[in-house]
Protein backbone atom coordinates (compact mmCIF):
# COMPACT_ATOMS: atom_id res chain seq x y z
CA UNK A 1 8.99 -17.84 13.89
CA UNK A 2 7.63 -20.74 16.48
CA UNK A 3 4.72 -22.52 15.23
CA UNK A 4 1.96 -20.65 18.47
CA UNK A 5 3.31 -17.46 16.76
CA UNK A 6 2.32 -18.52 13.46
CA UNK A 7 -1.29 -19.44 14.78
CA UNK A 8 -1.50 -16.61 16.61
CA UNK A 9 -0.93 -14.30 13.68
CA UNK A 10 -3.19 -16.53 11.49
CA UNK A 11 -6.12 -16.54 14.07
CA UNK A 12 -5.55 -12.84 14.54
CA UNK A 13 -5.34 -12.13 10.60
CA UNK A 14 -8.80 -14.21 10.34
CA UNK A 15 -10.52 -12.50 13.30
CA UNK A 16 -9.63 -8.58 11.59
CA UNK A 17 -10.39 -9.45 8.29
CA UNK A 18 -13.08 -11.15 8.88
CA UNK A 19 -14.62 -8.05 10.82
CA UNK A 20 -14.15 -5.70 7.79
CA UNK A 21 -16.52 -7.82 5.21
CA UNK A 22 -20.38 -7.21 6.89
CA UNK A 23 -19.23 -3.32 6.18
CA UNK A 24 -18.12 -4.32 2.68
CA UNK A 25 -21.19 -5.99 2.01
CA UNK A 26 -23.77 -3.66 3.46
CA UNK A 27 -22.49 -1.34 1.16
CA UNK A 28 -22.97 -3.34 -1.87
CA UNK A 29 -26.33 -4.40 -0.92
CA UNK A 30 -27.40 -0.55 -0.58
CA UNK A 31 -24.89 1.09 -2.49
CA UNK A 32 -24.86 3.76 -0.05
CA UNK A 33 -21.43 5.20 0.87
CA UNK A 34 -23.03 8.47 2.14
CA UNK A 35 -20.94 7.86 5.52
CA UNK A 36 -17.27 6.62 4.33
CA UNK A 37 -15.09 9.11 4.07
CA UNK A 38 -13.10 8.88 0.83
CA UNK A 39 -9.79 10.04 1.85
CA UNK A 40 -9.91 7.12 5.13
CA UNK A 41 -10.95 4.63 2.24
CA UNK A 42 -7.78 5.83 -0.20
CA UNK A 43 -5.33 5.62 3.25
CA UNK A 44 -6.91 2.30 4.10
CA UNK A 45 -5.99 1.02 0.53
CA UNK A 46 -2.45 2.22 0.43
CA UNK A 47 -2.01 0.97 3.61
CA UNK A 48 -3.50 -2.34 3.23
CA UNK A 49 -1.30 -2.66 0.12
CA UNK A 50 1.49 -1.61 2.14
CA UNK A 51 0.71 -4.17 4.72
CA UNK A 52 0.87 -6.85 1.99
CA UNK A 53 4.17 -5.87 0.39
CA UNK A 54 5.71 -5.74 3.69
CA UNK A 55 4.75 -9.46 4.67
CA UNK A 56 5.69 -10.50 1.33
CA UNK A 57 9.20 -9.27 1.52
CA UNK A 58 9.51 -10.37 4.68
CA UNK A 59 7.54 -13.81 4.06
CA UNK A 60 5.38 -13.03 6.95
CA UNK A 61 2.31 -15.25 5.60
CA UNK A 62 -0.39 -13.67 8.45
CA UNK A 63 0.83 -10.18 7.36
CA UNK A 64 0.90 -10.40 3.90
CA UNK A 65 -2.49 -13.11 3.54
CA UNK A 66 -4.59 -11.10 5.64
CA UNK A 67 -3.81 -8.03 3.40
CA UNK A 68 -4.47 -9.45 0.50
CA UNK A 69 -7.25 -10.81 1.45
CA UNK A 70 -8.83 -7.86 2.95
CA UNK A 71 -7.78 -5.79 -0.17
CA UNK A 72 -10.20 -6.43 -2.47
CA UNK A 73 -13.34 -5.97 -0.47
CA UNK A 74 -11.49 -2.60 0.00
CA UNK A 75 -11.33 -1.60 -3.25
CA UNK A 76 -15.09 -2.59 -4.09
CA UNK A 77 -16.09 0.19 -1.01
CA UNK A 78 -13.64 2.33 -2.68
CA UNK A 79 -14.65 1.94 -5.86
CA UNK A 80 -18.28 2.54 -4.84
CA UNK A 81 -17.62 5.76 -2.70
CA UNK A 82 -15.50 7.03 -5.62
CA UNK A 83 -18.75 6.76 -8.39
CA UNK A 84 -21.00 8.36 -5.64
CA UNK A 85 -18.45 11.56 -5.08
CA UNK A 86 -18.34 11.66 -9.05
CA UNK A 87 -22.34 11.38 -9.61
CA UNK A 88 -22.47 13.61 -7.25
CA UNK A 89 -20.04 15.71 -8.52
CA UNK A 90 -21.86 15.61 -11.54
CA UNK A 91 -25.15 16.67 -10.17
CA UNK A 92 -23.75 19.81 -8.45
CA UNK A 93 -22.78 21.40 -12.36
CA UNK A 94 -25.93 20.69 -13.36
CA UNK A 95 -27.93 22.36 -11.04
């Protein structure tokens, strides 16, 4: 792969992962999750994950860095949406 591609993918990596964090941090300043959709959040994971394995076996560094990079913030959304469908869950046997 030429070195512009390389920069390209890098710059384009940066510029989508990048644009996923101020959701992943508004929703662990407010904790609210009310609007993310659960199953989107569980097919963003296993895609993201997907993304990474793919430009690790294929040592495609944008691919697989800008996955793995993005993948944790995921999981912290996901991981928040999953408590409030559980408390919530929760709330609907006791009433």
């Amino acid at each position: 792969m030429s070195d512009t591609a390389q920069w390209l993918g890098y710059t384009s990596a940066l510029l989508t992962t990048s644009s996923f964090f101020p959701q992943a941090l508004k929703t662990i300043r407010t904790n609210n999750t009310e609007a993310i959709s659960l199953r989107m959040y569980l097919l963003f994971s296993l895609g993201v994950s997907g993304w990474a394995i793919y430009g690790l076996i294929n040592q495609d560094g944008p691919v697989f860095w800008a996955n793995v990079v993005t993948l944790p913030a995921i999981l912290v959304v996901l991981e928040r949406k999953v408590r409030a469908v559980v408390a919530a869950s929760g709330r609907k046997r006791e009433e």
